[in-house]
Protein backbone atom coordinates (compact mmCIF):
# COMPACT_ATOMS: atom_id res chain seq x y z
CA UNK A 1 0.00 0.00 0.00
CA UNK A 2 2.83 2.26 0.43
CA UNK A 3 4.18 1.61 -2.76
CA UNK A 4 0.81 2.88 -4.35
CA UNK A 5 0.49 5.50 -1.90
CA UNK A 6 3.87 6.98 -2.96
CA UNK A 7 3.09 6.30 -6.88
CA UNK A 8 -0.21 8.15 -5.99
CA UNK A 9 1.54 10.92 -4.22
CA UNK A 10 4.10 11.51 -7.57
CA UNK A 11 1.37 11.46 -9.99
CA UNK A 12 -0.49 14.01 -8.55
CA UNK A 13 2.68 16.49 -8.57
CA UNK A 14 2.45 15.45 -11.89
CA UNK A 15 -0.96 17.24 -12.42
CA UNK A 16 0.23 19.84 -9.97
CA UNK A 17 3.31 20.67 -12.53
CA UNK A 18 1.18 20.63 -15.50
CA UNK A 19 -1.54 22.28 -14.20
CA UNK A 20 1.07 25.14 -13.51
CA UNK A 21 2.66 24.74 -16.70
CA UNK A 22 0.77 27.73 -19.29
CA UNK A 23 1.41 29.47 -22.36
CA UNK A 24 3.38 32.64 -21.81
CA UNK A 25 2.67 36.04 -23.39
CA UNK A 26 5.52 38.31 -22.92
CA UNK A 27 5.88 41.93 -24.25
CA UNK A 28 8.69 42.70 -26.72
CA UNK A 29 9.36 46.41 -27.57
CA UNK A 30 11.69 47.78 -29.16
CA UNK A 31 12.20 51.33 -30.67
CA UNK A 32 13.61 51.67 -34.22
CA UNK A 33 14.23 55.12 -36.22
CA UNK A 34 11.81 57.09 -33.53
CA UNK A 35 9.04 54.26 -33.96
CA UNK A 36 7.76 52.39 -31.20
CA UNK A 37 7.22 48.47 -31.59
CA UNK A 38 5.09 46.27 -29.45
CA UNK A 39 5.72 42.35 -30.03
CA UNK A 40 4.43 39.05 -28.21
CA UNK A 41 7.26 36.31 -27.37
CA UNK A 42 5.13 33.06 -27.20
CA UNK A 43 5.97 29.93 -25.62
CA UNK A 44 5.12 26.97 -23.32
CA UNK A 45 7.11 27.03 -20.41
CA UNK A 46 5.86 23.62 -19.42
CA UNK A 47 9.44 22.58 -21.70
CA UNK A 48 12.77 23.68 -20.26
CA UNK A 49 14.70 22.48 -22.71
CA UNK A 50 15.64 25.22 -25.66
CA UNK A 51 14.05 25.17 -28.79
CA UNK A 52 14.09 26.85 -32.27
CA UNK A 53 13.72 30.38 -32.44
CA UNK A 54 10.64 31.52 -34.68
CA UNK A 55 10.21 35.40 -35.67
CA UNK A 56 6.08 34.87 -36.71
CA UNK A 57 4.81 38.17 -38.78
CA UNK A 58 0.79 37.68 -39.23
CA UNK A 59 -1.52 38.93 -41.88
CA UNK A 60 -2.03 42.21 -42.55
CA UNK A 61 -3.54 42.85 -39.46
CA UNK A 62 -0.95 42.20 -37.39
CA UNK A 63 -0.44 41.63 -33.59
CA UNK A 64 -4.12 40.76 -32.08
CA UNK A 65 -5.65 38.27 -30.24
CA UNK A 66 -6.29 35.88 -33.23
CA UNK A 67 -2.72 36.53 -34.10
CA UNK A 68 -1.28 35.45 -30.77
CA UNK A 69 -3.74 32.59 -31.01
CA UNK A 70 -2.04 31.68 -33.90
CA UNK A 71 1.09 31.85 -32.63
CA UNK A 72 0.21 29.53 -29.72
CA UNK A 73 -0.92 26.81 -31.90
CA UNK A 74 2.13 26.69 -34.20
CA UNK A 75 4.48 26.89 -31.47
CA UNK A 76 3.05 24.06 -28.86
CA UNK A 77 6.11 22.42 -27.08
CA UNK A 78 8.14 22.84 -30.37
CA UNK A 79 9.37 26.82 -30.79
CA UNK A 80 9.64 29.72 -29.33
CA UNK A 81 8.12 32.37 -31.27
CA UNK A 82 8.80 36.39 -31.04
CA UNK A 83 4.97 37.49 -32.99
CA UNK A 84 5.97 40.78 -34.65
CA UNK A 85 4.38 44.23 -34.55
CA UNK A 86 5.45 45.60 -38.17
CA UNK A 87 3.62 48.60 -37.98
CA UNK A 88 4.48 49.95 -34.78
CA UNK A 89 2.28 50.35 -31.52
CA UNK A 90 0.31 53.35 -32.69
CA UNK A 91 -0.81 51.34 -35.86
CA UNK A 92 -3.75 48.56 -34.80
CA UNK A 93 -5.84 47.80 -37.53
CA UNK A 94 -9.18 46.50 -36.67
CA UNK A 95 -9.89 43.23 -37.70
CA UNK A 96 -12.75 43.16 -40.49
CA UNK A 97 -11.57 46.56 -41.47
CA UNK A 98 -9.68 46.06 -45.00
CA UNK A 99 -8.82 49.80 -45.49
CA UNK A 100 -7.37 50.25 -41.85
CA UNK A 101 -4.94 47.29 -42.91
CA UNK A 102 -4.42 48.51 -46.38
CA UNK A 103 -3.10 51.87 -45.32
CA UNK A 104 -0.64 50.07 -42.69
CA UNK A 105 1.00 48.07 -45.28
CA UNK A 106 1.02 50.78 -47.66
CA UNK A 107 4.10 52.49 -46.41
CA UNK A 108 5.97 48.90 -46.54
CA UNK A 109 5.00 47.66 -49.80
CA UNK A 110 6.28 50.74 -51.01
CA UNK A 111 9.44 50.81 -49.59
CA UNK A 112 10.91 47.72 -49.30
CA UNK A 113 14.15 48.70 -47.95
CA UNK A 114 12.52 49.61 -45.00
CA UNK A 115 10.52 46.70 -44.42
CA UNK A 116 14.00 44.64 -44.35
CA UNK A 117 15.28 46.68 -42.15
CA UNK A 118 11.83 45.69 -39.49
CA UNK A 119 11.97 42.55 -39.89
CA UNK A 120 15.92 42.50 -39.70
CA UNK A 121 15.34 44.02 -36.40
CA UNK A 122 12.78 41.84 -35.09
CA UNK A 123 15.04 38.75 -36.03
CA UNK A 124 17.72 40.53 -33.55
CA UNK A 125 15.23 41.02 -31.19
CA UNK A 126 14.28 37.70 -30.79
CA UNK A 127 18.27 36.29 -30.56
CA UNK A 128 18.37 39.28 -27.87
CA UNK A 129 15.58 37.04 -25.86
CA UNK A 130 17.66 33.56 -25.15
CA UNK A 131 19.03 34.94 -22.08
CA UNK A 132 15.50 34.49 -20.51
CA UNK A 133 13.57 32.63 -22.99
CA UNK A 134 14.42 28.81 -23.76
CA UNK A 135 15.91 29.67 -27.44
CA UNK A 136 18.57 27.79 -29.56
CA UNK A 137 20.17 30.24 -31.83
CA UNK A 138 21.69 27.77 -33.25
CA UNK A 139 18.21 27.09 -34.84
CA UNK A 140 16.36 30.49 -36.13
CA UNK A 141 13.54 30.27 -38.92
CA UNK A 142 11.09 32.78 -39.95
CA UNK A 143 7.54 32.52 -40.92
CA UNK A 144 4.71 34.79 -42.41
CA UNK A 145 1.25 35.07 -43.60
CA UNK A 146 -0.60 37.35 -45.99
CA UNK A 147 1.54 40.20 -45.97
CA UNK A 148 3.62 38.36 -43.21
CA UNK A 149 4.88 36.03 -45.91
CA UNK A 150 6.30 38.85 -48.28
CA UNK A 151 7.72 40.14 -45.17
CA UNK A 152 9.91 37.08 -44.13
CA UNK A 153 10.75 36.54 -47.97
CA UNK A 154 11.88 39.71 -47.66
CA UNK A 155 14.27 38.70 -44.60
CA UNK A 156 15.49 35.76 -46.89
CA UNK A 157 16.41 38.71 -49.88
CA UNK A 158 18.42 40.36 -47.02
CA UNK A 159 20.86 37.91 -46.36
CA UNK A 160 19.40 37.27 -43.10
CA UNK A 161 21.29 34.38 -41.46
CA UNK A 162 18.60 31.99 -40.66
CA UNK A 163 18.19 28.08 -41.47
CA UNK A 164 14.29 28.42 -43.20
CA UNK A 165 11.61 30.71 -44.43
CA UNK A 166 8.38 29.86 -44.29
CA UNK A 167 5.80 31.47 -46.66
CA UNK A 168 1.57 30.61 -46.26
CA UNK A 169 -0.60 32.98 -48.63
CA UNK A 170 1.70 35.55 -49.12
CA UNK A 171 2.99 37.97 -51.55
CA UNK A 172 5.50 37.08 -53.87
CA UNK A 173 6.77 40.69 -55.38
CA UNK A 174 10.15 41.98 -55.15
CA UNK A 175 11.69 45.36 -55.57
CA UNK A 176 15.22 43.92 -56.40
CA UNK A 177 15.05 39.94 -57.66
CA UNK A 178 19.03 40.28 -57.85
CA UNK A 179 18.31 40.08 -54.26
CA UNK A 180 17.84 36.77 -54.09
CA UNK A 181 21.62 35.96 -54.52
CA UNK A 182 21.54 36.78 -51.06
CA UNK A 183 19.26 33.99 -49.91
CA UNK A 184 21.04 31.96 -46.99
CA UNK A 185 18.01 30.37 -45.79
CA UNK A 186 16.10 27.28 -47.20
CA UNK A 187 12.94 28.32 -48.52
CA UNK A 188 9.16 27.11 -48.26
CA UNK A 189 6.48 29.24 -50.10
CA UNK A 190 2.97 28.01 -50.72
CA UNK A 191 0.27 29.42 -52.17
CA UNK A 192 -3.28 28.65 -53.10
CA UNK A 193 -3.53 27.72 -56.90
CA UNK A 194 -6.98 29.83 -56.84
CA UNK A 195 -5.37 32.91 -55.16
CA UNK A 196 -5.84 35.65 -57.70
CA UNK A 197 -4.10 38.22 -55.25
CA UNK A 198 -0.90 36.07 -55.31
CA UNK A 199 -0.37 33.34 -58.06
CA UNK A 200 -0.41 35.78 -61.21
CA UNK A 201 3.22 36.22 -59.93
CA UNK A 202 4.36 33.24 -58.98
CA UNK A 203 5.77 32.59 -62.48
CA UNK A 204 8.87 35.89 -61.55
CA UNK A 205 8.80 34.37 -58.39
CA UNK A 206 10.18 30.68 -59.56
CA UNK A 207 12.30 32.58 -61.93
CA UNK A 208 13.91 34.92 -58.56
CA UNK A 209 14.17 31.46 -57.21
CA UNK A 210 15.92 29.68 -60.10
CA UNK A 211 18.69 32.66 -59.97
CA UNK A 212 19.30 32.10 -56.33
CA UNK A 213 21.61 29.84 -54.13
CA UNK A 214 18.78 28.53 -52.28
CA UNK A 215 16.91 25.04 -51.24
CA UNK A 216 13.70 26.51 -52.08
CA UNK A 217 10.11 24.44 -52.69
CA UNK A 218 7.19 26.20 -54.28
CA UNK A 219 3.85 24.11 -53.14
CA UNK A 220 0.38 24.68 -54.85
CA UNK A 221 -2.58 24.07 -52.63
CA UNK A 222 -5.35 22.72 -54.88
CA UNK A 223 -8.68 24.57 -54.79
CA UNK A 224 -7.57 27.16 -51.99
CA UNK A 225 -7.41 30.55 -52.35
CA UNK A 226 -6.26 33.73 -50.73
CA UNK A 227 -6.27 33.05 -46.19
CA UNK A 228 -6.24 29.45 -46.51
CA UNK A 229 -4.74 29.89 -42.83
CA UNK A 230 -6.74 32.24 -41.73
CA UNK A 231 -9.78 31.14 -39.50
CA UNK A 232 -12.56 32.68 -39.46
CA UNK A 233 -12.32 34.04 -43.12
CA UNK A 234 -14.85 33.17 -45.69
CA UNK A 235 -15.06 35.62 -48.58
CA UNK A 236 -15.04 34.55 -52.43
CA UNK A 237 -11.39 35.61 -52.53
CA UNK A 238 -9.79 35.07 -48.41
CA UNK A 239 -11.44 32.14 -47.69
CA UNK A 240 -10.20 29.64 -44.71
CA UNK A 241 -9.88 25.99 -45.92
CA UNK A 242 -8.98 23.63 -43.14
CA UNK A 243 -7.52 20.83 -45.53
CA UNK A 244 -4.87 23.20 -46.85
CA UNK A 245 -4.20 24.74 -43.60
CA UNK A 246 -3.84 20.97 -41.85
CA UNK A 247 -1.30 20.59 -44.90
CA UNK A 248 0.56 23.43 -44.90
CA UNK A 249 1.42 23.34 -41.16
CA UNK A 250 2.84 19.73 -41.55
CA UNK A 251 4.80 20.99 -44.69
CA UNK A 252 5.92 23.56 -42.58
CA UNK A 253 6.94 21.22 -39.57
CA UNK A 254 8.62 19.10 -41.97
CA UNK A 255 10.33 21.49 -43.49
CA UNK A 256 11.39 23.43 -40.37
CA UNK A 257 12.82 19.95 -39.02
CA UNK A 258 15.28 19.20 -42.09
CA UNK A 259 16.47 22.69 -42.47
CA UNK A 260 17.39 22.32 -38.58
CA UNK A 261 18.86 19.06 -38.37
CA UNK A 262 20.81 19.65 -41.54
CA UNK A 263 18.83 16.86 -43.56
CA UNK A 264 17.12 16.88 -47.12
């Protein structure tokens, strides 16, 4: 009886550990040429061990609840991820409201220079956490969606030194495709073979690609479009599709695995 008693006894620490064991949200900010920044490092701290960095830029708009949501799901017991504010804190556009999150991009899409140089610094800001936060820098990726996936393609054009990209949905334009000599990272992009927003330039894209160093994969999801991620859309053109999102995130996984462990 003691035996069990004492078995009992550990087992319920057990519970008592996990039960303590959450999801941490912790603020991020950083100030870059006079703008303010406001990002979300999310991880479980249930795992002690260290884990792959992620830097996570969402859709177009950016750092909310659904984002962070997001970023919880993706990250699990796997990653740390640093979910970045592109825009900076005064810039929140409302979810539902396409204008609001047109105008924020606006300034990036149009200068492309600058939106390397955010992301460049979010990357840093993220290394800057693994003195508190269980990160391997030995093992940094980056992944984005929507506008979050031109963003971190962008990050691959800089030269950024990081083992993957990850691309869902997003846009595939360049200002500079001689850029892509630069590319350190292996790269993942996929895209919904229905996205009208995206796919009319995936041909350049390949050809960027084929002119680069990189281990790069271009995946078409069959019969998705635009948001395929994205829950909660459902419009002709940004529509969520649960069968491409279920795939995507194990291509992603898989991907994120080789390009860590050095495998094909």
């Amino acid at each position: 009886m003691r035996f069990v008693r004492l078995g009992c006894l550990a087992l319920l620490a057990g519970f008592s550990f996990a039960a303590q064991a959450k999801m941490v949200h912790r603020p991020v900010e950083w100030t870059l040429d006079g703008t303010h920044f406001k990002s979300v490092l999310v991880y479980d701290d249930a795992v002690s061990a260290k884990r792959p960095g992620l830097v996570m830029v969402p859709n177009w708009y950016g750092v909310n609840d659904a984002a962070v949501q997001k970023a919880e799901m993706i990250a699990g017991k796997d990653y740390v991820i640093l979910l970045t504010d592109m825009y900076g804190e005064n810039v929140r556009p409302q979810p539902g409201h396409a204008d609001q999150a047109q105008a924020a991009t606006k300034s990036l899409y149009s200068d492309r220079t600058l939106m390397r140089k955010r992301i460049n610094a979010a990357l840093a800001q993220l290394k800057a956490q693994a003195g508190t936060a269980p990160i391997d820098t030995t093992k940094l990726a980056a992944i984005g969606f929507c506008f979050g996936g031109t963003a971190v393609l962008d990050l691959a054009r800089s030269g950024a030194d990081v083992a993957a990209i990850v691309s869902f949905h997003g846009g595939l334009t360049t200002d500079d495709p001689t850029l892509s000599k630069n590319i350190k990272a292996r790269v993942l992009v996929m895209n919904g073979a229905d996205d009208k927003g995206t796919m009319p330039d995936a041909d350049k894209f390949m050809d960027e690609m084929r002119a680069s160093p990189a281990d790069w994969q271009f995946v078409v999801l069959g019969n998705a479009v635009h948001c395929f991620t994205e829950v909660g859309e459902n419009s002709q053109g940004c529509k969520y599709d649960a069968r491409a999102a279920t795939r995507s995130y194990r291509l992603m996984h898989d991907w994120l695995h080789a390009a860590f462990s050095g495998t094909p």
